[in-house]
C-alpha atoms as a PDB file:
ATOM      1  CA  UNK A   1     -20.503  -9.563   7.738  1.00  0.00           C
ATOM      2  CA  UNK A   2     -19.229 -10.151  11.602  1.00  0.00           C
ATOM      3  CA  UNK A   3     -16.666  -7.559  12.528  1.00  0.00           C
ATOM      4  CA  UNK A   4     -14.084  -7.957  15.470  1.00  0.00           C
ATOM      5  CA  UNK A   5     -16.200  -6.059  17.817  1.00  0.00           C
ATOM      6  CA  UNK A   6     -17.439  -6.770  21.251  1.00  0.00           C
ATOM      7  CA  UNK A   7     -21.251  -6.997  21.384  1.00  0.00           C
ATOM      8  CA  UNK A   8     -21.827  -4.975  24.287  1.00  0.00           C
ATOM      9  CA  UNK A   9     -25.623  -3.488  26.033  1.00  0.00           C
ATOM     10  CA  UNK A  10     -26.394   0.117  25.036  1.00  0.00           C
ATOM     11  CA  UNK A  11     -23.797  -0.652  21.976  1.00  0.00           C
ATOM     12  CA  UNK A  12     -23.945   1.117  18.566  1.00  0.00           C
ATOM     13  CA  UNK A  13     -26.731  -0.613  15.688  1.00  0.00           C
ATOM     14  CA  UNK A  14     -24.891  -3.306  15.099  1.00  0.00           C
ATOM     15  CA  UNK A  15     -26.360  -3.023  10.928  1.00  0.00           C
ATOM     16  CA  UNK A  16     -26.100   0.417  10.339  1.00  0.00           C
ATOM     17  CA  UNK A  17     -22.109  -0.234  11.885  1.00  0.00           C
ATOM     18  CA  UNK A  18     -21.546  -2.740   8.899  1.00  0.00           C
ATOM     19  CA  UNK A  19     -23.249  -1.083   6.522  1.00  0.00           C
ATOM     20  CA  UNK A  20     -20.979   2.064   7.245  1.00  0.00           C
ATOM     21  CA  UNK A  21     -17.382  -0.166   7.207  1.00  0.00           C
ATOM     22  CA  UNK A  22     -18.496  -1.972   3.912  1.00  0.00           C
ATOM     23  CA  UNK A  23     -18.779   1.308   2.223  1.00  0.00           C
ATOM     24  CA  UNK A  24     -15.530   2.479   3.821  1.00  0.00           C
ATOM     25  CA  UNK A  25     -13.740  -0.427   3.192  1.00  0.00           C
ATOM     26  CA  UNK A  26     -14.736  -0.466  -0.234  1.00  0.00           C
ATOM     27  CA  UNK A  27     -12.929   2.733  -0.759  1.00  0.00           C
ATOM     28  CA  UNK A  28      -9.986   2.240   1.031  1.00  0.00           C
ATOM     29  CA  UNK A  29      -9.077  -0.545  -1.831  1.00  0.00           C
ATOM     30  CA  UNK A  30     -10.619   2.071  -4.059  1.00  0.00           C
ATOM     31  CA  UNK A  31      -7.473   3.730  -6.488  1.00  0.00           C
ATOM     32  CA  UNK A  32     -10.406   6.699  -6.537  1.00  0.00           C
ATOM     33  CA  UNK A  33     -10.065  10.144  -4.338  1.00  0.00           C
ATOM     34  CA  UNK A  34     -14.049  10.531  -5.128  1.00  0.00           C
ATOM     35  CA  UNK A  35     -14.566   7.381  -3.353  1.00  0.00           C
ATOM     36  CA  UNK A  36     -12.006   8.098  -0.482  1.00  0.00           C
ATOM     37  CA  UNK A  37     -13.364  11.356   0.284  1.00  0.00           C
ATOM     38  CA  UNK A  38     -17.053  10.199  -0.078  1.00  0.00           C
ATOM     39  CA  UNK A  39     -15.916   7.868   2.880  1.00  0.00           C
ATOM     40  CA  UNK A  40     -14.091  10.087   4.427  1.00  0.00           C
ATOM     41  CA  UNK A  41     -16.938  12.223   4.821  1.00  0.00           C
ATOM     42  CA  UNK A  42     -19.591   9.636   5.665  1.00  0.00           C
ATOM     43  CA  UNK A  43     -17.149   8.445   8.299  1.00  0.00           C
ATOM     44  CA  UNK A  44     -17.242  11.878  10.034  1.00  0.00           C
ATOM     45  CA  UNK A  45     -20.929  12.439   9.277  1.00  0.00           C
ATOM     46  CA  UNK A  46     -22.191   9.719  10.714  1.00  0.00           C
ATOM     47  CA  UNK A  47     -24.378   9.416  13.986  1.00  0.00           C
ATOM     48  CA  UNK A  48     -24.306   6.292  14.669  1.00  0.00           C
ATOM     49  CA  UNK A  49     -28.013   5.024  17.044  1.00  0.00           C
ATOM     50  CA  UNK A  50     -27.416   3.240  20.222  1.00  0.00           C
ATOM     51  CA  UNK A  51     -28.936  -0.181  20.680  1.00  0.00           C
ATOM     52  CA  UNK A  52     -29.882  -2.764  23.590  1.00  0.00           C
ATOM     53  CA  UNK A  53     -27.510  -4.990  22.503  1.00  0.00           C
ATOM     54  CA  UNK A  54     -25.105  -3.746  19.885  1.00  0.00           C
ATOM     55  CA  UNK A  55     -21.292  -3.181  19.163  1.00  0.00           C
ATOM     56  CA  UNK A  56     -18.778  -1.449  21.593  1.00  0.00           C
ATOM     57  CA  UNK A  57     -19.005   1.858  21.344  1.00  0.00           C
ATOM     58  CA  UNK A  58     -15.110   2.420  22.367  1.00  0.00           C
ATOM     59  CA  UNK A  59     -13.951  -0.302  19.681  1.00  0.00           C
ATOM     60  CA  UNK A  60     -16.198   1.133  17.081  1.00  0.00           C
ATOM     61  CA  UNK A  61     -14.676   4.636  17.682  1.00  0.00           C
ATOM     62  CA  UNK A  62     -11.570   3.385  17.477  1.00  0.00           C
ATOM     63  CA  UNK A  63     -12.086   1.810  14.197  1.00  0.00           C
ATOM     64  CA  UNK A  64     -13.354   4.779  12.869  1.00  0.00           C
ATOM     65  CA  UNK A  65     -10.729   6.944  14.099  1.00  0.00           C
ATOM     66  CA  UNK A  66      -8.295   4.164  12.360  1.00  0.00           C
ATOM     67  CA  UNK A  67      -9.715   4.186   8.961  1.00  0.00           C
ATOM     68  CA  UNK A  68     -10.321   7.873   8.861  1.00  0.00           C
ATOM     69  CA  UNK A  69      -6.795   8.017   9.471  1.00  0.00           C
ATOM     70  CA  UNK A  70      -5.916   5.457   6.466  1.00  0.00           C
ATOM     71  CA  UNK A  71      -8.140   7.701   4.098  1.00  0.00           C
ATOM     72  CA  UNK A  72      -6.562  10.772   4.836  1.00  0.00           C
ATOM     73  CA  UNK A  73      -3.437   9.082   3.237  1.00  0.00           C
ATOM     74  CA  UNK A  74      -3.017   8.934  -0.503  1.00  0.00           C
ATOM     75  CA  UNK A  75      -4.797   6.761  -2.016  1.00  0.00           C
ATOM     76  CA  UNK A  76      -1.622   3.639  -3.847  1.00  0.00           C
ATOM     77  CA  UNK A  77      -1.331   4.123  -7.211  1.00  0.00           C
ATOM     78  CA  UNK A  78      -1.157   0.771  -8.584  1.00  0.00           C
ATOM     79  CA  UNK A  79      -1.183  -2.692  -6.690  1.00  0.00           C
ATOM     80  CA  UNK A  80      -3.525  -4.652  -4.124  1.00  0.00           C
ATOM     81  CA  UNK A  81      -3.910  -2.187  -1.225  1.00  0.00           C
ATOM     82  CA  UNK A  82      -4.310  -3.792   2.321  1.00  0.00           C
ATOM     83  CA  UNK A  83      -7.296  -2.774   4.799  1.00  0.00           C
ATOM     84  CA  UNK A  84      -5.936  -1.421   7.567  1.00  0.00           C
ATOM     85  CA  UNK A  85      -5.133  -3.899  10.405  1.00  0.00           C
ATOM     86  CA  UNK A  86      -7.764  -3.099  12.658  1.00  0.00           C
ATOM     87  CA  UNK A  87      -7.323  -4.426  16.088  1.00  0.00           C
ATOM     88  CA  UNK A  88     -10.065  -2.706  18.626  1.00  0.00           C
ATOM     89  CA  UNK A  89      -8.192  -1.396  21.672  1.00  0.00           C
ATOM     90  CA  UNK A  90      -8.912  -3.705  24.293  1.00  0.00           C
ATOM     91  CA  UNK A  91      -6.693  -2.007  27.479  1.00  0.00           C
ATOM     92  CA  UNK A  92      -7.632  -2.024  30.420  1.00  0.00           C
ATOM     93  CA  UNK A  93      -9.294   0.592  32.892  1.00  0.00           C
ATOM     94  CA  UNK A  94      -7.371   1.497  35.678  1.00  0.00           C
ATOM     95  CA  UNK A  95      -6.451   4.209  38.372  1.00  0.00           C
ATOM     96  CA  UNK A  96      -3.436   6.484  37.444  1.00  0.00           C
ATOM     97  CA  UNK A  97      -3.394   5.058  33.598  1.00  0.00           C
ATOM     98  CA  UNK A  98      -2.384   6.733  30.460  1.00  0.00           C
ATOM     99  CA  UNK A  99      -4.538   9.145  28.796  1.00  0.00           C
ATOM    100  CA  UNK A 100      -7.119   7.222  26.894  1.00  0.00           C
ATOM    101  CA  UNK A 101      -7.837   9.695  24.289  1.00  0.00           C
ATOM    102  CA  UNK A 102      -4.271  10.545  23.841  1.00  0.00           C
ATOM    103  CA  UNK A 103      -3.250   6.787  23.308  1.00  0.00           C
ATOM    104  CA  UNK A 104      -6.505   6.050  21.019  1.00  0.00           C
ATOM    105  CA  UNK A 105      -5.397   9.069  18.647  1.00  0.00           C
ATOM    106  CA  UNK A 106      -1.445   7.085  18.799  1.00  0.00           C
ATOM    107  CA  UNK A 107      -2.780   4.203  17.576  1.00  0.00           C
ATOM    108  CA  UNK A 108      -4.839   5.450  14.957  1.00  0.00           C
ATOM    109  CA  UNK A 109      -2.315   7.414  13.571  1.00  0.00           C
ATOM    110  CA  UNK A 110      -0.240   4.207  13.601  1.00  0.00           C
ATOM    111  CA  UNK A 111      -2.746   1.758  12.483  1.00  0.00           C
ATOM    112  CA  UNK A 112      -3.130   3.926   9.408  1.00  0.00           C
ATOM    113  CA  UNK A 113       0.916   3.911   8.292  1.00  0.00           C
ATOM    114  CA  UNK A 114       0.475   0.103   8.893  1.00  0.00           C
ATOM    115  CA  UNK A 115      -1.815  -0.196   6.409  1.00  0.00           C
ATOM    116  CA  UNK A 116      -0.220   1.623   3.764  1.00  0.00           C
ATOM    117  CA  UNK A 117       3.191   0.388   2.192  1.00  0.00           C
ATOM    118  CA  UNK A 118       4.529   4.068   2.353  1.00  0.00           C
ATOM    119  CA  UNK A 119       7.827   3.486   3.819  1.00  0.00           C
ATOM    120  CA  UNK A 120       7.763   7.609   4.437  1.00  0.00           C
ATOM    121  CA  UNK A 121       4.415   7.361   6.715  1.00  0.00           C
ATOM    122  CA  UNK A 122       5.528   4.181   8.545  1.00  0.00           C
ATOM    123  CA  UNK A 123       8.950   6.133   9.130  1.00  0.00           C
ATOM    124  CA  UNK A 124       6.863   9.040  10.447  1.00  0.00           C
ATOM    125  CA  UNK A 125       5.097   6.862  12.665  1.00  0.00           C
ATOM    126  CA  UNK A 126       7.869   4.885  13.880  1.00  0.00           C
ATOM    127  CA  UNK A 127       9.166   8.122  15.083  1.00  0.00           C
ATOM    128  CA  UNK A 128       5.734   9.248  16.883  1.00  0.00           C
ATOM    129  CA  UNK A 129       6.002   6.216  18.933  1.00  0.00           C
ATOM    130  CA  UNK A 130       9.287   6.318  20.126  1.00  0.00           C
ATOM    131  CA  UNK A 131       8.775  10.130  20.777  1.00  0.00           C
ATOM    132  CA  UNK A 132       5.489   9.737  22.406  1.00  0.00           C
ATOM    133  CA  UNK A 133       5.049  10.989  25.997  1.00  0.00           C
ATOM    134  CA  UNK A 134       1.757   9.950  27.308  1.00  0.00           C
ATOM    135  CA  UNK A 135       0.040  11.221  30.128  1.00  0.00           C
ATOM    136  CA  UNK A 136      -1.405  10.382  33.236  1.00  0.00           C
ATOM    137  CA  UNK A 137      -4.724  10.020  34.324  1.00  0.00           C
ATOM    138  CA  UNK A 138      -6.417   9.570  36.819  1.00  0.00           C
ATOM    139  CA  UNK A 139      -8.565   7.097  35.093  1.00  0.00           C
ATOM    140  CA  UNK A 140      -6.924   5.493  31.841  1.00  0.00           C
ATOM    141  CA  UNK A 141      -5.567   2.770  30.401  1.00  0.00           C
ATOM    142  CA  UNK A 142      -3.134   0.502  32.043  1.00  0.00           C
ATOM    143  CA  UNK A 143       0.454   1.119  31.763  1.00  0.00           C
ATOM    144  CA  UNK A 144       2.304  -2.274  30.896  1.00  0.00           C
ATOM    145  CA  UNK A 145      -0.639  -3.217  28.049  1.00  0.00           C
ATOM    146  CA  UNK A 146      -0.175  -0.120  26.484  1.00  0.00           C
ATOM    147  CA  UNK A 147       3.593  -0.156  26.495  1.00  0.00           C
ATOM    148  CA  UNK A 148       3.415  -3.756  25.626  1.00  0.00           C
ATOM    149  CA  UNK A 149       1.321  -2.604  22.196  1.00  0.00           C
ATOM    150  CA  UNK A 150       3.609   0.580  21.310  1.00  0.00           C
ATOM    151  CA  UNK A 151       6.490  -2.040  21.387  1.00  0.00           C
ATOM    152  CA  UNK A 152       4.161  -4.523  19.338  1.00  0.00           C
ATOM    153  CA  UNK A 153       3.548  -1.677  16.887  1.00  0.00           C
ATOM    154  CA  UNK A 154       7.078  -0.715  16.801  1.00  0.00           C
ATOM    155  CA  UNK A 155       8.500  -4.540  15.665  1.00  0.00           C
ATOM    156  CA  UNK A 156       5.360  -4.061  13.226  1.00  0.00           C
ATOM    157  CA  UNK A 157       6.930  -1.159  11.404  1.00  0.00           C
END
């Protein structure tokens, strides 16, 4: 299984990293609570080992912060359920950018609405990102790709 992540030196084990998403993805198509939770709980359990040569450590967090966000929603009661749309962030670095942390927890929280079809958390979402203030840092990620995204997301919902 080849996920999008950058291969990267001193990345996470690039096996144990699909081994984890399989199960997780498995259970976000799941209609079972067991199963989401199980997930859930493996996701934020899990200590994932460094490698050589492994996966981005900064897209794999993402990802995980994405998918624990689409498992904390309800789980579709009937239907084919879509896997979240995960797109690693890929910003930038720069001096005086926005608050990575703060914009990595944004797009979780809207990378999870997009992959539900609840019209009430894509709503809730939509309104996050238009009411979003995001701070500066000294180090973060650069302005015009990030506001370039949140207007990306926006269309999206």
């Amino acid at each position: 299984m080849a996920l999008p992540f950058v291969v990267a030196l001193r990345g996470y084990d690039m096996r144990q990293v699909e081994t984890l998403f399989a199960e997780v993805d498995g259970a976000l198509v799941a209609e079972s609570a067991a199963a989401r939770a199980a997930a859930r709980d493996a996701l934020r359990a899990t200590t994932l080992r460094r490698r050589i040569r492994g996966y981005a450590p900064r897209d794999v967090d993402a990802a995980i912060a994405q998918r624990l966000a689409a498992l904390a929603l309800p789980a579709p009661r009937s239907g084919a359920v879509r896997p979240p749309a995960i797109t690693p962030l890929s910003f930038v670095v720069t001096l005086r950018g926005y608050d990575m942390r703060q914009v990595e927890s944004l797009f979780a929280e809207v990378d999870g609405a997009l992959a539900t079809d609840s019209a009430v958390s894509r709503a809730a979402a939509r309104d996050a990102l238009r009411a979003v203030s995001l701070r500066r840092r000294l180090r973060g990620y650069e302005v015009q790709q990030v506001d370039a995204a949140i207007g990306e997301r926006l269309r999206a919902l």
